[in-house]
N, C-alpha and C. Protein backbone atom coordinates (compact mmCIF):
# COMPACT_ATOMS: atom_id res chain seq x y z
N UNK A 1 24.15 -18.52 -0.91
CA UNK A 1 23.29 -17.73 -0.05
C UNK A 1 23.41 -16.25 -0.40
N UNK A 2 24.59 -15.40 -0.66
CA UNK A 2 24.89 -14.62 -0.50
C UNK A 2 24.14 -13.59 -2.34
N UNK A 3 24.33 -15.14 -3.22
CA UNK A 3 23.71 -14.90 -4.78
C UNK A 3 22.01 -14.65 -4.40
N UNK A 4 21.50 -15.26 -3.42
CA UNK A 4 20.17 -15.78 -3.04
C UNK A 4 19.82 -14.04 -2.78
N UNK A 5 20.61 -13.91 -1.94
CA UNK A 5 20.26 -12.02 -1.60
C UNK A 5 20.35 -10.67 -2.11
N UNK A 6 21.30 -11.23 -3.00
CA UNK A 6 21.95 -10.62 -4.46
C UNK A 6 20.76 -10.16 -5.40
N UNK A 7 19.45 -11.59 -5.73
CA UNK A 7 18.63 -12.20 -6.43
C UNK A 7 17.68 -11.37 -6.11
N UNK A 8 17.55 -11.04 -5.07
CA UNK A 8 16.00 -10.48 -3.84
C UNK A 8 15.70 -8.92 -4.64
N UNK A 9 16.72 -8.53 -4.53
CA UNK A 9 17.36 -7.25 -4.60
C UNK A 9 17.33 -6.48 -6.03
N UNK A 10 17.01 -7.75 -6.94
CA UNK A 10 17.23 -7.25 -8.96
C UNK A 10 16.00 -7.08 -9.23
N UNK A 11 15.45 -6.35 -10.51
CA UNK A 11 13.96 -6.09 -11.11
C UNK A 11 13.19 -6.85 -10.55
N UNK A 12 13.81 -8.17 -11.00
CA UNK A 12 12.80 -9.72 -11.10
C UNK A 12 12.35 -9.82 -9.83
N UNK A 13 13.20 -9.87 -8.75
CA UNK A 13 13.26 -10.38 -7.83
C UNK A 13 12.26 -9.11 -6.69
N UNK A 14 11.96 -8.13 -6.97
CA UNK A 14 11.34 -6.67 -6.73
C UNK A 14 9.67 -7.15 -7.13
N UNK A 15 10.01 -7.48 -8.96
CA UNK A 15 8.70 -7.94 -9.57
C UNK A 15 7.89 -8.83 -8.73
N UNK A 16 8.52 -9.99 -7.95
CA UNK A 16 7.59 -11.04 -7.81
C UNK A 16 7.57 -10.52 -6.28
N UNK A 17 8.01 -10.05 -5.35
CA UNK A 17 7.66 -9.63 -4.24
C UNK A 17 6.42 -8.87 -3.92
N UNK A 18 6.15 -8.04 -5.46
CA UNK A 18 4.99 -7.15 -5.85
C UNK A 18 3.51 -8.03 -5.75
N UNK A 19 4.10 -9.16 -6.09
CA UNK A 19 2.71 -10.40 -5.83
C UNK A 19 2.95 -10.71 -5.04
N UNK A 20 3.69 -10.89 -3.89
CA UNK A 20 3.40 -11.15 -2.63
C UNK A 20 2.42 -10.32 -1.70
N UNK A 21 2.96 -9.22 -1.46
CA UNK A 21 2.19 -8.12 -1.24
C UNK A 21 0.96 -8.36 -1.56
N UNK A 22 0.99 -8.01 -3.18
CA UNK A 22 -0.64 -8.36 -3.12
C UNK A 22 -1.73 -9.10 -3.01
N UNK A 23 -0.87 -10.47 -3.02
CA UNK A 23 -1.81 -11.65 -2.32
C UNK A 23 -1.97 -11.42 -0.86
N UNK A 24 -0.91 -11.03 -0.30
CA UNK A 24 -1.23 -10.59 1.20
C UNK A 24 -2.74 -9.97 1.67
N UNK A 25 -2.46 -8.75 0.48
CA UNK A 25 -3.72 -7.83 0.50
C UNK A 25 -5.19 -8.43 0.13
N UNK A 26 -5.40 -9.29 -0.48
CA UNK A 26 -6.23 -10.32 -0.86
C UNK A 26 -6.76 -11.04 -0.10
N UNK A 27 -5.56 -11.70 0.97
CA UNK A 27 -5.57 -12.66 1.87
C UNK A 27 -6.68 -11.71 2.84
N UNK A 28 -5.90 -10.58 3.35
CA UNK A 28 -6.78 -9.79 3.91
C UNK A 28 -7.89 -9.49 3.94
N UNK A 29 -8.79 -9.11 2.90
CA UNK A 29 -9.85 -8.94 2.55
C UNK A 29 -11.09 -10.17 2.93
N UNK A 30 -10.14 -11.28 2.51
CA UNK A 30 -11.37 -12.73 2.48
C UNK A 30 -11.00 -12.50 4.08
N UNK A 31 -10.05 -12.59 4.80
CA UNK A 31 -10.48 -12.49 6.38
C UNK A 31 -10.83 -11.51 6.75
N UNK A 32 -10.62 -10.40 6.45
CA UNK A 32 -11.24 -9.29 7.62
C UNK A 32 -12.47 -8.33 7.06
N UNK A 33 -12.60 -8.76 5.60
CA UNK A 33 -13.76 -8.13 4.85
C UNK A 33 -14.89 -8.51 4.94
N UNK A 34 -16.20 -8.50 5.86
CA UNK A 34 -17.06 -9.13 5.53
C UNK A 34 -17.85 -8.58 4.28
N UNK A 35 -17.59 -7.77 3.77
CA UNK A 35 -18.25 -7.40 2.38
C UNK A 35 -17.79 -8.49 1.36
N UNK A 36 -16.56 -8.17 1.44
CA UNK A 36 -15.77 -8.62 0.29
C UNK A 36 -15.86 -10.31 0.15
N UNK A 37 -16.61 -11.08 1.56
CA UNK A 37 -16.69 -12.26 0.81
C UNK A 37 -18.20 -12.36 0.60
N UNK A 38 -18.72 -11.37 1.06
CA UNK A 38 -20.27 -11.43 0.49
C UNK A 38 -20.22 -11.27 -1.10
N UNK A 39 -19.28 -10.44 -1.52
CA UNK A 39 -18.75 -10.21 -3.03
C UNK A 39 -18.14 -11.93 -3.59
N UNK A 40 -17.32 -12.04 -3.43
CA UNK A 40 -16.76 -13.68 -3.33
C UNK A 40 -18.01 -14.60 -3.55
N UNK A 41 -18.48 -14.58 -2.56
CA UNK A 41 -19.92 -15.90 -2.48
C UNK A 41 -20.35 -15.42 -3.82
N UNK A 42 -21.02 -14.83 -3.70
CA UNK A 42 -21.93 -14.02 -5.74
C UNK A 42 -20.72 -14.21 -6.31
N UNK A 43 -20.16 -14.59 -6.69
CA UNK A 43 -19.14 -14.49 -8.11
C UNK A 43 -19.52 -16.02 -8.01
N UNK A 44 -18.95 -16.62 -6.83
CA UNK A 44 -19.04 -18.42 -7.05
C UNK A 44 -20.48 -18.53 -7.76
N UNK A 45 -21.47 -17.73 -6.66
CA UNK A 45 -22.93 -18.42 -7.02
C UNK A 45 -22.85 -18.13 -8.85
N UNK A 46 -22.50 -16.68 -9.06
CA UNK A 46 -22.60 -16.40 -10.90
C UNK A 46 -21.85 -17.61 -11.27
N UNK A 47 -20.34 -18.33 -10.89
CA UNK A 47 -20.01 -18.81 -12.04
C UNK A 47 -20.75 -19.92 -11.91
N UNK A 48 -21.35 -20.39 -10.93
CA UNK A 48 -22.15 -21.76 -10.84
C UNK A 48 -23.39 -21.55 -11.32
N UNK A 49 -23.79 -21.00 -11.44
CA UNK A 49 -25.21 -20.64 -12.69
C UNK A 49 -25.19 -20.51 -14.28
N UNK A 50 -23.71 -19.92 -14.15
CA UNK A 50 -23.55 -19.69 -15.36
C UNK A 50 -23.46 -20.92 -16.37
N UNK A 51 -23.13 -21.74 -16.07
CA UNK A 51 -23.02 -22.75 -16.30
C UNK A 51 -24.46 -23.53 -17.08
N UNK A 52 -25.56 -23.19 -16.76
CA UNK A 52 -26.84 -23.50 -16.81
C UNK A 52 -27.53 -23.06 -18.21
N UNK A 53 -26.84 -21.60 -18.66
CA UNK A 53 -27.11 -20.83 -19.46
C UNK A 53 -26.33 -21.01 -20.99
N UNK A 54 -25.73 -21.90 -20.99
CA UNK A 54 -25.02 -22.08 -22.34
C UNK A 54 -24.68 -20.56 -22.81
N UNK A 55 -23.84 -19.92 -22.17
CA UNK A 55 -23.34 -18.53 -22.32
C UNK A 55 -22.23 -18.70 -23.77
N UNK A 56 -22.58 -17.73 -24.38
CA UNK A 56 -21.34 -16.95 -25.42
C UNK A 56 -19.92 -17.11 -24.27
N UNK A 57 -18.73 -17.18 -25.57
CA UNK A 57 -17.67 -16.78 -24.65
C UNK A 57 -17.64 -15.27 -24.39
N UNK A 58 -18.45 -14.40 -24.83
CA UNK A 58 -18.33 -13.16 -24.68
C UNK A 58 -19.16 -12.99 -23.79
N UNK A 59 -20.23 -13.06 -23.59
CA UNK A 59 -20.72 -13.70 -22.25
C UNK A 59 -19.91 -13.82 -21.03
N UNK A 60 -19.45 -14.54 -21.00
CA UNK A 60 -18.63 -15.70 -19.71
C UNK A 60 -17.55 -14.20 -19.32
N UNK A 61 -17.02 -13.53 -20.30
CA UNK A 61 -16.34 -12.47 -20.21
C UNK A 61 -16.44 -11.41 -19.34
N UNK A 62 -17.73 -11.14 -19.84
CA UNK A 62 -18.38 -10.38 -19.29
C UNK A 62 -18.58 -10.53 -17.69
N UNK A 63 -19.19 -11.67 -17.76
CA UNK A 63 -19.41 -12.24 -15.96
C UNK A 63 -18.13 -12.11 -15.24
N UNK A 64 -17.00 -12.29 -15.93
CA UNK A 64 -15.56 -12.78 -15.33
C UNK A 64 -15.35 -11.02 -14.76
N UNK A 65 -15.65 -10.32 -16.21
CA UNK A 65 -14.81 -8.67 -15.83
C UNK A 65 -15.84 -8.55 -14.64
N UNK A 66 -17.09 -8.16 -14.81
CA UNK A 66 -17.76 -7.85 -13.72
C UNK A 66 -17.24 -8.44 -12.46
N UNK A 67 -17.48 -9.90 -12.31
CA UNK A 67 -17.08 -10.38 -11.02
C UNK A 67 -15.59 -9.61 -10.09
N UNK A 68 -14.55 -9.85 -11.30
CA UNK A 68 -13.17 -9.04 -10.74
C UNK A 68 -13.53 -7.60 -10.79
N UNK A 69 -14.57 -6.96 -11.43
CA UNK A 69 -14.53 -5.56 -10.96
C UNK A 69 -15.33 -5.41 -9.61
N UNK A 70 -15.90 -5.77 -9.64
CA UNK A 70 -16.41 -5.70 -7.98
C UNK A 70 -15.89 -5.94 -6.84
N UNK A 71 -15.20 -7.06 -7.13
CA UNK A 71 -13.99 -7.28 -5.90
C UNK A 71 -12.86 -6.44 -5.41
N UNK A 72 -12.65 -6.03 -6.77
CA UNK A 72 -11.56 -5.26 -6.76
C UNK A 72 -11.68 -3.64 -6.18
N UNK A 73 -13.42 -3.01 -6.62
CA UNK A 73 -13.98 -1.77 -5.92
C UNK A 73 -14.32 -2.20 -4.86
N UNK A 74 -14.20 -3.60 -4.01
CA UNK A 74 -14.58 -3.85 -2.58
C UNK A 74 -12.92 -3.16 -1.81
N UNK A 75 -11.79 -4.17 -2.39
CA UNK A 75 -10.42 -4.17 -2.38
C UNK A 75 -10.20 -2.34 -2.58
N UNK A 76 -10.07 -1.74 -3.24
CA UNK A 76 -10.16 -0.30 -3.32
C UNK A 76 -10.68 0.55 -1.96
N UNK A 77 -12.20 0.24 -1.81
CA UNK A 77 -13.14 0.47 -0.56
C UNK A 77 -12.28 0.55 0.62
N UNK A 78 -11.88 -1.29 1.19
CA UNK A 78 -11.08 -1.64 1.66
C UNK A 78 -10.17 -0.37 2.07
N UNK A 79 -9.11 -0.22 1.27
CA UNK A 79 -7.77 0.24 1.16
C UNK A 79 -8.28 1.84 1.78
N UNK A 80 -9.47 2.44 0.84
CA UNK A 80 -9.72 3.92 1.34
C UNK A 80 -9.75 3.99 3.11
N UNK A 81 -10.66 3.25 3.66
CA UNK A 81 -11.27 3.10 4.69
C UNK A 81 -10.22 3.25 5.79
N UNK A 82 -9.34 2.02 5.35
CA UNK A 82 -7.84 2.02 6.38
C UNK A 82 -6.90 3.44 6.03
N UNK A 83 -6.66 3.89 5.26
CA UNK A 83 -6.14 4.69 4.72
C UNK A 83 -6.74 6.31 5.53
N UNK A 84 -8.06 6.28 5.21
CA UNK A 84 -9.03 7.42 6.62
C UNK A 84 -8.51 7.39 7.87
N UNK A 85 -9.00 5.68 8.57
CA UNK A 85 -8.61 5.50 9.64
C UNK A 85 -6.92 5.74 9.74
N UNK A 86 -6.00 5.87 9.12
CA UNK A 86 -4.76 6.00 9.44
C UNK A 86 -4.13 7.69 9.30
N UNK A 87 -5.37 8.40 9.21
CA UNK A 87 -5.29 9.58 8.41
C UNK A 87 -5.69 10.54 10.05
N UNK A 88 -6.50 9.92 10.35
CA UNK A 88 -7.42 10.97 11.57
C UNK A 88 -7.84 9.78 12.25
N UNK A 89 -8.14 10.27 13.49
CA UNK A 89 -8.64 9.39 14.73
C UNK A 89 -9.92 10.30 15.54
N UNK A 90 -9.90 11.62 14.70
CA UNK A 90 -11.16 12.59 14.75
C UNK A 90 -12.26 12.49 14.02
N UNK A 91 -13.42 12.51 14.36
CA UNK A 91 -14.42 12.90 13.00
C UNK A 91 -13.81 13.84 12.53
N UNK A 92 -14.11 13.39 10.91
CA UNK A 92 -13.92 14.28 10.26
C UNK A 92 -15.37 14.29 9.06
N UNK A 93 -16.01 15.37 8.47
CA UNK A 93 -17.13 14.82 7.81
C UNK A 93 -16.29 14.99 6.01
N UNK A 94 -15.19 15.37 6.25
CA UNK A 94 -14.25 14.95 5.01
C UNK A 94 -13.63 13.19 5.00
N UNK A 95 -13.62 12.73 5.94
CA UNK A 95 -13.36 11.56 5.56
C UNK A 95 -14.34 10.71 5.89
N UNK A 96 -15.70 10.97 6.35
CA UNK A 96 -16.42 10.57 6.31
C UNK A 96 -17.22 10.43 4.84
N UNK A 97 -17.20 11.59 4.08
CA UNK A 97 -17.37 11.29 2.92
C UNK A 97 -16.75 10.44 2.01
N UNK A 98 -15.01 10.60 2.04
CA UNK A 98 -14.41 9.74 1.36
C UNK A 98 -14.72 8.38 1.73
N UNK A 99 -15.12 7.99 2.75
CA UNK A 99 -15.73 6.52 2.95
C UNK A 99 -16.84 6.14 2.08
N UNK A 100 -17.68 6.99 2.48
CA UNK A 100 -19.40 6.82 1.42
C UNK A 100 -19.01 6.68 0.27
N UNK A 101 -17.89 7.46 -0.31
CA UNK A 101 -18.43 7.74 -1.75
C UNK A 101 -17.63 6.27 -2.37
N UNK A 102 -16.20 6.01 -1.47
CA UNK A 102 -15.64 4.41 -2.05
C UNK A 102 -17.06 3.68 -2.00
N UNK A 103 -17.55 3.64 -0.81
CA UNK A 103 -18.44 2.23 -0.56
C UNK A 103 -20.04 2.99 -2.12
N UNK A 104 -19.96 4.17 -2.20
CA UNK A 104 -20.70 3.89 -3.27
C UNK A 104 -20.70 3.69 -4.16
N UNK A 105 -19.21 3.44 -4.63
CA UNK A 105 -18.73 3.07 -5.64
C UNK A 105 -18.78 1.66 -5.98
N UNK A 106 -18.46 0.69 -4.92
CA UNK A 106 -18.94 -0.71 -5.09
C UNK A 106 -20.09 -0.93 -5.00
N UNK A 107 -21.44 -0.22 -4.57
CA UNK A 107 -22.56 0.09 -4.87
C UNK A 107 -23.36 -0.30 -6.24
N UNK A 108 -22.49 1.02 -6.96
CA UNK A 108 -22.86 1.51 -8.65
C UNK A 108 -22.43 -0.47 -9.24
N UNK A 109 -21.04 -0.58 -8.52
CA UNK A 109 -20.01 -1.38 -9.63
C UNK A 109 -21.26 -2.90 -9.64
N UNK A 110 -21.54 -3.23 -7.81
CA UNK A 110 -22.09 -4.25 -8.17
C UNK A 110 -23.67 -4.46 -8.60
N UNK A 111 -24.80 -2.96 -8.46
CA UNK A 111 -25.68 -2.90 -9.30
C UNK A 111 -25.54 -3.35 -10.82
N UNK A 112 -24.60 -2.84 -11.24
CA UNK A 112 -24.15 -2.72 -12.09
C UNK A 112 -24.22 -4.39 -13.28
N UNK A 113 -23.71 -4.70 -12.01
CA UNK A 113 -23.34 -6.27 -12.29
C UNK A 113 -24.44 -6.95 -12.74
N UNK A 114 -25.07 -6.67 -11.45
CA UNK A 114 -26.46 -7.47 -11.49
C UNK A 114 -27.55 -7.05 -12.65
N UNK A 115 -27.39 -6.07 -12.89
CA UNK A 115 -28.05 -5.73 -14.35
C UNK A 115 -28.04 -6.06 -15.45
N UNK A 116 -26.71 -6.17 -15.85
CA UNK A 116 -25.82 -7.18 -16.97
C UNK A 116 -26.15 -7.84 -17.08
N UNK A 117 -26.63 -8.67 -15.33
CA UNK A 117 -26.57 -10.51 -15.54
C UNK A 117 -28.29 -10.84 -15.87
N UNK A 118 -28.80 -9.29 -15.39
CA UNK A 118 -30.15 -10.07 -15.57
C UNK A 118 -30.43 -10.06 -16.80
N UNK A 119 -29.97 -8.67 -17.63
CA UNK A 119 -30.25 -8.45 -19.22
C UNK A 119 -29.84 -9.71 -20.10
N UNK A 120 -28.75 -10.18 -19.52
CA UNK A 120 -27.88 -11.31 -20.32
C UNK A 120 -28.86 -12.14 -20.09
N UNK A 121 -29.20 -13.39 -18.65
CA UNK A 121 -29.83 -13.83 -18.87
C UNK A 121 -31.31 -14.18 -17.80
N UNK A 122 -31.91 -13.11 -17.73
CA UNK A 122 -33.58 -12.82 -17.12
C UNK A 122 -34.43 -13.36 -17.73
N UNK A 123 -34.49 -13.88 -18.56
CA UNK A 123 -35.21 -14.33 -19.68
C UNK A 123 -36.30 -15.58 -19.08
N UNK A 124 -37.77 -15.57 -18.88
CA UNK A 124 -38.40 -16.94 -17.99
C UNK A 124 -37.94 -18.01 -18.96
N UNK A 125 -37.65 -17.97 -20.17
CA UNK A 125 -37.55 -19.53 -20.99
C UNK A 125 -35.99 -19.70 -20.66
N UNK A 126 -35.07 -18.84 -20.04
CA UNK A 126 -33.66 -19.24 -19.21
C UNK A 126 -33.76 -19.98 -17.87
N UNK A 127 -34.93 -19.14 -17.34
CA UNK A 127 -34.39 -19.11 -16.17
C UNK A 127 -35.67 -20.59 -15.34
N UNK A 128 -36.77 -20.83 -16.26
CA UNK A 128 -37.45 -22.22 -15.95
C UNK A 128 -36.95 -23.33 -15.87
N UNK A 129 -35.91 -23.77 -16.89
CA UNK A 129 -35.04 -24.86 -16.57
C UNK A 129 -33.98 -24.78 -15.43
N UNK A 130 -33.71 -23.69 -14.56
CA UNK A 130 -32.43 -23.88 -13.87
C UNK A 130 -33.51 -24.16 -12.56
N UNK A 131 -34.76 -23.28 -12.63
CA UNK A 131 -35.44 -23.71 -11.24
C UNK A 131 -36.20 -25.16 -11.07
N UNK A 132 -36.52 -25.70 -12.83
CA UNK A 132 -37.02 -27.06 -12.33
C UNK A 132 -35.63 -27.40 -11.56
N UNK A 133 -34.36 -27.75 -12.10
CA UNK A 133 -33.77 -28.40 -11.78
C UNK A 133 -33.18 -28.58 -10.44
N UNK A 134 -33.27 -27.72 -10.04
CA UNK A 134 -33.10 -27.30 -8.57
C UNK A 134 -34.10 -27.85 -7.34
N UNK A 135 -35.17 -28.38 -8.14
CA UNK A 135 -36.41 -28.42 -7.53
C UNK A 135 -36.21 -30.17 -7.16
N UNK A 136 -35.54 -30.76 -7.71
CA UNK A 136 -35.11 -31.87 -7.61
C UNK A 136 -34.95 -31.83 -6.22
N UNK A 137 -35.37 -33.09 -5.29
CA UNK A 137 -35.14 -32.17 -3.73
C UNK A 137 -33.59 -32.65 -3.35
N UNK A 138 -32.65 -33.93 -3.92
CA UNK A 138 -31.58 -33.71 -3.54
C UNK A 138 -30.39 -32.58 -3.72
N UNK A 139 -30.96 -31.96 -5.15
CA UNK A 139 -30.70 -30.55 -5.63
C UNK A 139 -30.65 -29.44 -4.84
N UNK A 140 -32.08 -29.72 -4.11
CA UNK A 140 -32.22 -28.13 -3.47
C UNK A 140 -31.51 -28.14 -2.14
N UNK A 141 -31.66 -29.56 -1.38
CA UNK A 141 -31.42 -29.38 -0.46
C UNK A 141 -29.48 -29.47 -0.83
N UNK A 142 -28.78 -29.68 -1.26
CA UNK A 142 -27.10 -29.37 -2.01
C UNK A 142 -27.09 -27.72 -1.94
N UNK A 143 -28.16 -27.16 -2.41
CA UNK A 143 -28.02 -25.29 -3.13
C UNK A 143 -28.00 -25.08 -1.80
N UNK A 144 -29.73 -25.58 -0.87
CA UNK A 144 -29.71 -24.90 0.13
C UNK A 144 -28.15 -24.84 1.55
N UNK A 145 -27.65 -26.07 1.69
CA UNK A 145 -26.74 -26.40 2.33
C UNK A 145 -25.48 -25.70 1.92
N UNK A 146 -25.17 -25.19 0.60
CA UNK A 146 -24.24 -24.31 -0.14
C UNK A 146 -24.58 -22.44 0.13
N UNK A 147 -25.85 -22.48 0.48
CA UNK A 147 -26.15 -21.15 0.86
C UNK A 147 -26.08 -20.93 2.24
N UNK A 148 -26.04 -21.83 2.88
CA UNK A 148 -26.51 -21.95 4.81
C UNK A 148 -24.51 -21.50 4.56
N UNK A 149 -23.95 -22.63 3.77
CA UNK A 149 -22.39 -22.45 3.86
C UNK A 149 -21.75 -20.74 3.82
N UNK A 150 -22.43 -20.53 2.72
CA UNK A 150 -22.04 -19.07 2.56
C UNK A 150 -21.97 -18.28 3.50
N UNK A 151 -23.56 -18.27 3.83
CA UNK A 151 -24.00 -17.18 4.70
C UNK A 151 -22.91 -17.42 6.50
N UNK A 152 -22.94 -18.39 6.46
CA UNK A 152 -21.74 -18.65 7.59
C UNK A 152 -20.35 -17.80 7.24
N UNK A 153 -19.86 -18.56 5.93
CA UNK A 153 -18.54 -17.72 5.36
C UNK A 153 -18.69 -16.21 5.77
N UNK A 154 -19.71 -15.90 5.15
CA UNK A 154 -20.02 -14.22 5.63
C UNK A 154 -19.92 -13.68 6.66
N UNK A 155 -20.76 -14.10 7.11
CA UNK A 155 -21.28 -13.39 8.89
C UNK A 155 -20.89 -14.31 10.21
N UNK A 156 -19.98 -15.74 10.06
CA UNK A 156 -19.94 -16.15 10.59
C UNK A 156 -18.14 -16.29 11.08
N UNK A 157 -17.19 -15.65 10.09
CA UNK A 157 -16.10 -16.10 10.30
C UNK A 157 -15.80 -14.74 11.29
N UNK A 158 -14.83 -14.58 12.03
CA UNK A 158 -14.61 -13.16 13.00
C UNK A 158 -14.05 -12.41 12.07
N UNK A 159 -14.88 -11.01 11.73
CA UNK A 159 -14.15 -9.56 11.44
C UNK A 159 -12.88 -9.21 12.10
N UNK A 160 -11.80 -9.46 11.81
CA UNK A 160 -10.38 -8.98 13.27
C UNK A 160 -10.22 -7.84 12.36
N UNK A 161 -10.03 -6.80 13.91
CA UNK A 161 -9.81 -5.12 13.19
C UNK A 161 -8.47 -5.08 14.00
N UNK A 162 -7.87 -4.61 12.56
CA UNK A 162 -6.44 -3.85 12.42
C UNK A 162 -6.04 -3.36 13.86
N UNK A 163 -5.43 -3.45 14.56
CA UNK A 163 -4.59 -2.80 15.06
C UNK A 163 -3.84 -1.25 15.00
N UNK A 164 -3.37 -1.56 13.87
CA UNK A 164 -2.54 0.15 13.04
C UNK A 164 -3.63 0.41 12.25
């Protein structure tokens, strides 16, 4: 027991606590973010499309960085916001800005995204085969029932605000 606490206490043992934390912080986000799983849902929906497109692995790359960069400028957002709120309990139109300008930052990041994905693949001779197939009505009604799901995930699970 006493080696066990010994253990806690060394680089290693510092190192992996560092991922605790930050799964914590993660954890956080999918519950108390409703952005951030509106971000979440679009990454699933990209990688489940992607799929459709016989993508390059450089491609798929691409979708992957984007997806984690957006989450991660949600996660950032996140962090500013609490960080304001823990800062002042006054208006301030200084931290009112620092709010805008995070949240316009996931703005830019996930325009951003969506631009990529359409350049990559917007294409009508891409994008005709994914809508016949969809059109299939046990198809649509699967997408549609996967989107009713989402949109619940989103707006439907409770926002709980922080306390501190």
């Amino acid at each position: 027991m006493k080696a066990m606490r010994q253990s806690s206490k060394s680089p290693f043992g510092l190192f992996l606590r560092a991922f605790k934390y930050a799964g914590r912080g993660v954890w956080h986000c999918v519950v108390r973010e409703r952005n951030f799983r509106f971000h979440l849902c679009a990454c699933a929906y990209a990688a489940y499309f992607l799929r459709f497109f016989s993508p390059t692995r450089a491609e798929t790359a691409v979708v992957i960085l984007l997806c984690g960069l957006v989450l991660a400028l949600e996660g950032v957002n996140s962090a500013v916001e609490r960080a304001v709120d823990c800062a002042t309990s006054e208006y301030s139109k200084f931290a009112e800005l620092a709010k805008d300008i995070a949240a316009g930052s996931v703005l830019i990041g996930a325009a951003t995204a969506v631009a990529a994905g359409v350049a990559m693949f917007g294409r009508s001779e891409l994008l005709l085969p994914v809508v016949e197939y969809h059109l299939v009505p046990h198809r649509l009604v699967l997408l549609l029932l996967s989107a009713a799901a989402a949109v619940l995930f989103v707006f439907a699970v409770p926002t709980k605000k922080s306390t501190n």
